[in-house]
Protein backbone atom coordinates (compact mmCIF):
# COMPACT_ATOMS: atom_id res chain seq x y z
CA UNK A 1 -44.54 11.74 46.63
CA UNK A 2 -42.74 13.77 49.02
CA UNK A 3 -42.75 11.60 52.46
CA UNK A 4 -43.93 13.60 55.68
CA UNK A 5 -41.38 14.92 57.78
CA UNK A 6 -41.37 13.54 61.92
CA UNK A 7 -38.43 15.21 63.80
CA UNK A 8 -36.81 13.62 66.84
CA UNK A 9 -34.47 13.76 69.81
CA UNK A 10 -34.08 11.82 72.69
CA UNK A 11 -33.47 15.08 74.96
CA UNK A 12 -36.37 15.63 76.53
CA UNK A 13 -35.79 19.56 78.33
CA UNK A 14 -37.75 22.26 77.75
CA UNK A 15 -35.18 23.72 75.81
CA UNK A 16 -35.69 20.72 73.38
CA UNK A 17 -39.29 20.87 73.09
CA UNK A 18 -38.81 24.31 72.08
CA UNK A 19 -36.38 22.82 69.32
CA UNK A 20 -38.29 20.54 68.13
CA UNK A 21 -41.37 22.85 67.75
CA UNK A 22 -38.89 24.88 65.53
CA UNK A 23 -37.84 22.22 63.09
CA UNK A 24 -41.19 22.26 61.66
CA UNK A 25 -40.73 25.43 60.36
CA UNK A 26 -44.49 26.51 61.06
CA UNK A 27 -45.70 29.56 62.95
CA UNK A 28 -48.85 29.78 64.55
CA UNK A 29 -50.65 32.50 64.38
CA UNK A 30 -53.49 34.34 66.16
CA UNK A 31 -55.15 32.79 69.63
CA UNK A 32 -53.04 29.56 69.83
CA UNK A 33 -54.47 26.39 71.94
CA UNK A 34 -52.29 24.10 72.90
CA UNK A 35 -54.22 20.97 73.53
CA UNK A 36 -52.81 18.61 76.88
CA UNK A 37 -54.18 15.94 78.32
CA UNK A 38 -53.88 17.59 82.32
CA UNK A 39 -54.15 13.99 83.66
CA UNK A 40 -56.63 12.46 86.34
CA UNK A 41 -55.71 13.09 89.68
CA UNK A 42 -53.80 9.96 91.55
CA UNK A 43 -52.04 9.86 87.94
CA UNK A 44 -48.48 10.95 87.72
CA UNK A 45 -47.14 10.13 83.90
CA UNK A 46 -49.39 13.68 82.59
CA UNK A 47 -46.54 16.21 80.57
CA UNK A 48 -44.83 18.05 83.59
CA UNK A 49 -45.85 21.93 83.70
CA UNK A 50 -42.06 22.78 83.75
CA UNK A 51 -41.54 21.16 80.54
CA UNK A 52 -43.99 22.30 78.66
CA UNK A 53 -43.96 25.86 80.31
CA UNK A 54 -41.45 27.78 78.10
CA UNK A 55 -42.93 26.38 74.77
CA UNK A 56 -46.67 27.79 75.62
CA UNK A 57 -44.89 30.85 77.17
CA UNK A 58 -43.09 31.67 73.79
CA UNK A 59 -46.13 30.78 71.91
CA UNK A 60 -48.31 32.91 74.21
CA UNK A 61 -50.77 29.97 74.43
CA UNK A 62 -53.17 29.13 76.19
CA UNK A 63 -53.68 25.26 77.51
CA UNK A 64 -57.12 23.86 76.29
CA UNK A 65 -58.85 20.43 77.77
CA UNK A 66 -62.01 19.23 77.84
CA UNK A 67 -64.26 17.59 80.43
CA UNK A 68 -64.15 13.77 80.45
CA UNK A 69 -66.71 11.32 80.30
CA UNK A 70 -65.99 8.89 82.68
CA UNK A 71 -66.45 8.93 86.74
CA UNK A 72 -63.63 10.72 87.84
CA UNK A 73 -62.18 14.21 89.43
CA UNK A 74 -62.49 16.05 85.62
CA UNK A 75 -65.97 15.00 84.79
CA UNK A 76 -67.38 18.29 86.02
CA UNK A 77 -66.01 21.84 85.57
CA UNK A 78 -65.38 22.71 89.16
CA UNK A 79 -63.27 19.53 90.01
CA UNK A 80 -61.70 19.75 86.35
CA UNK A 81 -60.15 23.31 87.19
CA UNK A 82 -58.97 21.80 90.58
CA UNK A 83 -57.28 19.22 89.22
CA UNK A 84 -55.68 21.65 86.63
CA UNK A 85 -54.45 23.81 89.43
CA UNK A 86 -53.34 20.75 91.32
CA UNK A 87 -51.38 19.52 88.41
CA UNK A 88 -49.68 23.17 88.13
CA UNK A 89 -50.95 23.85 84.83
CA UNK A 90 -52.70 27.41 86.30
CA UNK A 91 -49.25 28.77 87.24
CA UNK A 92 -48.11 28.36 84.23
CA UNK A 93 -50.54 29.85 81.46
CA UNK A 94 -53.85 30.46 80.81
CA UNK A 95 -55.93 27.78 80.54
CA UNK A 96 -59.51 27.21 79.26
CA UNK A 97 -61.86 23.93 79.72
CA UNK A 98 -63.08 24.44 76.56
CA UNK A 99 -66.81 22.59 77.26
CA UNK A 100 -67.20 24.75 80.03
CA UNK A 101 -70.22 26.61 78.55
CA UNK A 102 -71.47 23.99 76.16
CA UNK A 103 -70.13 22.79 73.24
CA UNK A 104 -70.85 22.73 68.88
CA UNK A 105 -71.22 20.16 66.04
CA UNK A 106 -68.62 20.33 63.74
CA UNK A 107 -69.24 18.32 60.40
CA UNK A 108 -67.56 14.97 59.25
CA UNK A 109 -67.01 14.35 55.99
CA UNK A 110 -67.74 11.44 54.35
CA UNK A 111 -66.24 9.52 58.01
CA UNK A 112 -66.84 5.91 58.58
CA UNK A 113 -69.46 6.30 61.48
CA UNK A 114 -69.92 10.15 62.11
CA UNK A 115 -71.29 12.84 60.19
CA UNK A 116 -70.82 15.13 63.25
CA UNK A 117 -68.56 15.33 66.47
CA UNK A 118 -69.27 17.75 69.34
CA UNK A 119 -66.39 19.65 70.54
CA UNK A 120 -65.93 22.33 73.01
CA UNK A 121 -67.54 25.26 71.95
CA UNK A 122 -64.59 27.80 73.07
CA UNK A 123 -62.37 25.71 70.32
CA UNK A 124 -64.48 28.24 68.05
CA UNK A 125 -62.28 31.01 69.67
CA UNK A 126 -58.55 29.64 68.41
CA UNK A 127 -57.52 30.71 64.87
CA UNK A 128 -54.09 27.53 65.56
CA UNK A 129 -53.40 24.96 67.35
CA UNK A 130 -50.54 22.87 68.84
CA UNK A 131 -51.41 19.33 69.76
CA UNK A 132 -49.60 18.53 72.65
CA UNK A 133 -49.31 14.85 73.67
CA UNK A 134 -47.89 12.37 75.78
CA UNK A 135 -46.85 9.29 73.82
CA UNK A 136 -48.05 6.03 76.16
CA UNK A 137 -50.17 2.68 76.04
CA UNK A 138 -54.19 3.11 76.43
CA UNK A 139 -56.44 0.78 77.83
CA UNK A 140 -58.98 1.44 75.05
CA UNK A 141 -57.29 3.09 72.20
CA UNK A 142 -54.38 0.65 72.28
CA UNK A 143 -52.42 3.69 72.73
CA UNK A 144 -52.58 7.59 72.54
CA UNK A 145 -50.66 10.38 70.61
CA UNK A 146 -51.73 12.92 68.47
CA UNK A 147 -54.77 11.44 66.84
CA UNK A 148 -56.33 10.33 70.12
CA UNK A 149 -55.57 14.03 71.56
CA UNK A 150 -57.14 15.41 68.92
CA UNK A 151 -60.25 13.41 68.86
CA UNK A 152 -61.43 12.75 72.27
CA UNK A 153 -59.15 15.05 73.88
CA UNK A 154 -60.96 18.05 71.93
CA UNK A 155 -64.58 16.33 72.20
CA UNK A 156 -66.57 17.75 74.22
CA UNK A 157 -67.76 15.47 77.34
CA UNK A 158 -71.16 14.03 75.56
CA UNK A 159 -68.73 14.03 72.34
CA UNK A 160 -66.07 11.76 74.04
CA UNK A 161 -69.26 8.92 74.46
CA UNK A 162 -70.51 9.90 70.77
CA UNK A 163 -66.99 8.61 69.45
CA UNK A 164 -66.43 5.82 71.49
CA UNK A 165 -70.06 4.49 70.37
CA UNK A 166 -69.54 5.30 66.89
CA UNK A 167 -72.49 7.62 66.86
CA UNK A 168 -74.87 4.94 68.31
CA UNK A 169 -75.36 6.56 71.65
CA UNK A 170 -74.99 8.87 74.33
CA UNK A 171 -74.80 6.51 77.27
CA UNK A 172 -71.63 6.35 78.82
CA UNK A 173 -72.24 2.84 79.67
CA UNK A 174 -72.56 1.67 76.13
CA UNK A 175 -69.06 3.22 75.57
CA UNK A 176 -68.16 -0.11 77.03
CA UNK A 177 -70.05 -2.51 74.84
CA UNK A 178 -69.70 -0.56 71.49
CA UNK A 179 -67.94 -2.64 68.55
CA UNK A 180 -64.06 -1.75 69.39
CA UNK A 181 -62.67 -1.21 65.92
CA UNK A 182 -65.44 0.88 65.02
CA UNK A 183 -64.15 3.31 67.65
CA UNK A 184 -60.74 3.35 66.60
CA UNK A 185 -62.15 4.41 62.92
CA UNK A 186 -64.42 6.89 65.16
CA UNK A 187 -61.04 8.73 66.61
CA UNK A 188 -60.28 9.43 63.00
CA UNK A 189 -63.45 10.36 61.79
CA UNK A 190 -63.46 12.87 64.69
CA UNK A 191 -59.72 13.76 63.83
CA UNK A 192 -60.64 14.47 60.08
CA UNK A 193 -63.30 17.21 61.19
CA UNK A 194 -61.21 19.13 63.76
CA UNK A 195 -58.35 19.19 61.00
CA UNK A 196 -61.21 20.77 58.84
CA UNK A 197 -62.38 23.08 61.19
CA UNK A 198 -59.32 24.65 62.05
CA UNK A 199 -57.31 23.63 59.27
CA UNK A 200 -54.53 21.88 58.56
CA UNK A 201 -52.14 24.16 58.41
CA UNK A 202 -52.70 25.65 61.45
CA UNK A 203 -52.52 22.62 63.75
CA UNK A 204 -49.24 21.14 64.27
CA UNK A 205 -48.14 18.03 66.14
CA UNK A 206 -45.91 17.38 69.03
CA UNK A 207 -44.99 13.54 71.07
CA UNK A 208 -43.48 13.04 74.38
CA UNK A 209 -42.55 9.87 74.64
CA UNK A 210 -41.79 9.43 78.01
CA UNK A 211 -43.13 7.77 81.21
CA UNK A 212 -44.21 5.00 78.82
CA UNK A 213 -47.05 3.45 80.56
CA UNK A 214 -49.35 0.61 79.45
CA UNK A 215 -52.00 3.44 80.51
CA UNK A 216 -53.38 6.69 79.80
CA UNK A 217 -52.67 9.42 81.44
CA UNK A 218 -56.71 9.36 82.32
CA UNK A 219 -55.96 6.89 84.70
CA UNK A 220 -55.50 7.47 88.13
CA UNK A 221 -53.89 4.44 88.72
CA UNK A 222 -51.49 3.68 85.76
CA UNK A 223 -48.92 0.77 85.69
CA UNK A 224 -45.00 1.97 86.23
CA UNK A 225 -43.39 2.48 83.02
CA UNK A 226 -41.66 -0.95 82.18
CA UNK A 227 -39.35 0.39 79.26
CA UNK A 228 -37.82 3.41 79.08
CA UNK A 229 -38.24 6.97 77.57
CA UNK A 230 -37.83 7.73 74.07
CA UNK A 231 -37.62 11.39 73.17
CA UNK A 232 -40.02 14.03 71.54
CA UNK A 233 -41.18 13.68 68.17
CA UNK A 234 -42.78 16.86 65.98
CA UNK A 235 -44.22 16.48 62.72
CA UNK A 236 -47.00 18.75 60.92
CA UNK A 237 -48.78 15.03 59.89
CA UNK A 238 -50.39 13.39 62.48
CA UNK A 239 -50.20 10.11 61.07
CA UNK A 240 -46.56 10.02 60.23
CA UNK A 241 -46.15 11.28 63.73
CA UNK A 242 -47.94 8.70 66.05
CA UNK A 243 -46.60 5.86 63.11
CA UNK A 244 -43.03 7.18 63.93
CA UNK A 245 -43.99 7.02 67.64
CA UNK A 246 -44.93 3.15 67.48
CA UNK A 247 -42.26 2.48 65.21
CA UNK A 248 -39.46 3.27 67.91
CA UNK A 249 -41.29 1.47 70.68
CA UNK A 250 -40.69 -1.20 68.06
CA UNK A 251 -37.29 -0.53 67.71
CA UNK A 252 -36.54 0.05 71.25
CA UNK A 253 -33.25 -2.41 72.29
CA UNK A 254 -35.35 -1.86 75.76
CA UNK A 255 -36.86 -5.19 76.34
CA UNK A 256 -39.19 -3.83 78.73
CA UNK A 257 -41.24 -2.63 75.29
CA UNK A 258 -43.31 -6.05 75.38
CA UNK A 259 -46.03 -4.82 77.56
CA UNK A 260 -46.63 -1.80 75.19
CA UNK A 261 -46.28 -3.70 72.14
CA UNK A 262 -48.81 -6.17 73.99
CA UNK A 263 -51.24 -3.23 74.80
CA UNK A 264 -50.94 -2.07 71.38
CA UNK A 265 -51.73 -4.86 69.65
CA UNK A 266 -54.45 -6.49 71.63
CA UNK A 267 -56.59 -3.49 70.88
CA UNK A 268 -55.08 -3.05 67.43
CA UNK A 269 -54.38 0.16 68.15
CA UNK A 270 -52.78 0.98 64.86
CA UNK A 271 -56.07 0.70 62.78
CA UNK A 272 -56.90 4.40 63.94
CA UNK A 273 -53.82 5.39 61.64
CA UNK A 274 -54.49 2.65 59.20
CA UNK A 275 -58.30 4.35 59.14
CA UNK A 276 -56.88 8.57 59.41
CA UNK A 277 -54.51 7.32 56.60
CA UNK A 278 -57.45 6.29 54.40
CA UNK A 279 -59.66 9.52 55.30
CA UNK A 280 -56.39 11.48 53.60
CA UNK A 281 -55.07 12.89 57.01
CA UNK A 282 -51.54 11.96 56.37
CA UNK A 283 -49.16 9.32 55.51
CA UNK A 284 -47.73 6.24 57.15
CA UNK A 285 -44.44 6.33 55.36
CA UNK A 286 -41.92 9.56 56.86
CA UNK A 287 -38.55 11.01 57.19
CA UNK A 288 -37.44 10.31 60.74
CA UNK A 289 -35.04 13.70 60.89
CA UNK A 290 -33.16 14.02 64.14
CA UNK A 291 -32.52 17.68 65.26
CA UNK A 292 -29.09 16.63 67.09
CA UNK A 293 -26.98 16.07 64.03
């Protein structure tokens, strides 16, 4: 079998994001979402509005979040679009909080834990999508790419606490408590049903591996960066592109990679591709391709 393409460079530029996008090959068509994380305030690692800017210009997107779950200045709609404008996402594109008016099941099939995940109900109003993520350490997940973008990023706020419970219950308290690796299967569960819903050729998949925290960008205090940036990665498998992502923190000669790595694999972070990999979402092995030869 044919391995999955992931295409890199280690210029990170708008220009370059715009290249990399290209590689794929893939237009999206129709209403295009591209899906961010737009960072808790106090944060500072979130993708930078003037990098990202010309590639949603050019695909006349507009940039989708969701409300979070946790205590925080995004947890409600009024202080999420404040934080969006603070963040200068507004003067860049549209942008749409995609729980803002509720949100919808979408099915799971045959997942580990769910057999629904609730997303924002204005996803239903995209025909594509372009995941967007930053590439950096989480303090749950182990660390975050394109699977964790796409599974609580697009969940809808009650969702987020559905997943990270493995469908045991809505109390964001229990989030805490809830058997770990059973979340991480969770994320892909809740990956395999917005891939459905959408479709899988009409999501693809972009890294930025840069500002490589130990924490999320949901944070508002993250550690400094200890090692240092990477490039972008693209790939139209989600798998092969957050396994090419951890694979060159690996590979880094930066030795300032051990805290990642630690955060990684203290939360075995990797079983949410191990588990996507097993639900048929993509493939570990790829073609690392770099668009600067």
């Amino acid at each position: 079998m044919e391995k999955s393409k992931v295409y890199y460079t280690k210029e990170i530029t708008p220009e370059s994001l715009i290249r990399i996008y290209n590689a794929m090959g893939i237009t999206l068509n129709g209403r295009v979402a591209v899906k961010i994380s737009t960072g808790e305030p106090g944060g500072h690692n979130f993708l930078n509005p003037n990098l990202i800017k010309d590639l949603v210009t050019e695909l006349k997107g507009t940039i989708v979040e969701c409300n979070t779950a946790y205590p925080g200045r995004r947890n409600t709609t009024e202080e999420h679009w404040k934080a969006i404008e603070e963040h200068g996402y507004k003067a860049i594109a549209p942008c749409d909080i995609m729980d803002e008016s509720g949100e919808i099941p979408i099915p799971v099939a045959n997942g580990k834990h769910l057999k629904e995940n609730y997303v924002g109900a204005h996803l239903k109003n995209y025909d594509s999508m372009l995941i967007l993520s930053h590439f950096k350490g989480h303090a749950m997940g182990g660390f975050g790419g394109a699977l964790k973008n796409m599974s609580i990023g697009v969940a809808s706020s009650r969702g987020k606490i559905w997943i990270h419970t493995s469908a045991t219950s809505e109390a964001f308290e229990d989030a805490f408590t809830a058997d770990h690796d059973s979340f991480l299967e969770s994320m892909a569960d809740a990956d395999q049903s917005v891939m459905n819903y959408m479709g899988s050729k009409n999501i693809v998949y972009i890294n930025v591996a840069n500002k490589l925290s130990v924490d999320c960008d949901c944070d508002a205090n993250p550690h400094d960066p200890e090692m240092a940036d990477i490039g972008i990665f693209s790939s139209t498998d989600p798998v092969a592109l957050d396994q090419a992502c951890v694979d060159a923190v690996y590979h880094s000669p930066d030795e300032g990679k051990a805290a990642l790595i630690e955060r990684m694999e203290s939360l075995n972070g990797i079983h949410t591709v191990e588990t996507a990999t097993e639900l048929g979402l993509g493939f570990r092995e790829y073609k690392l391709v770099s668009i600067e030869e």
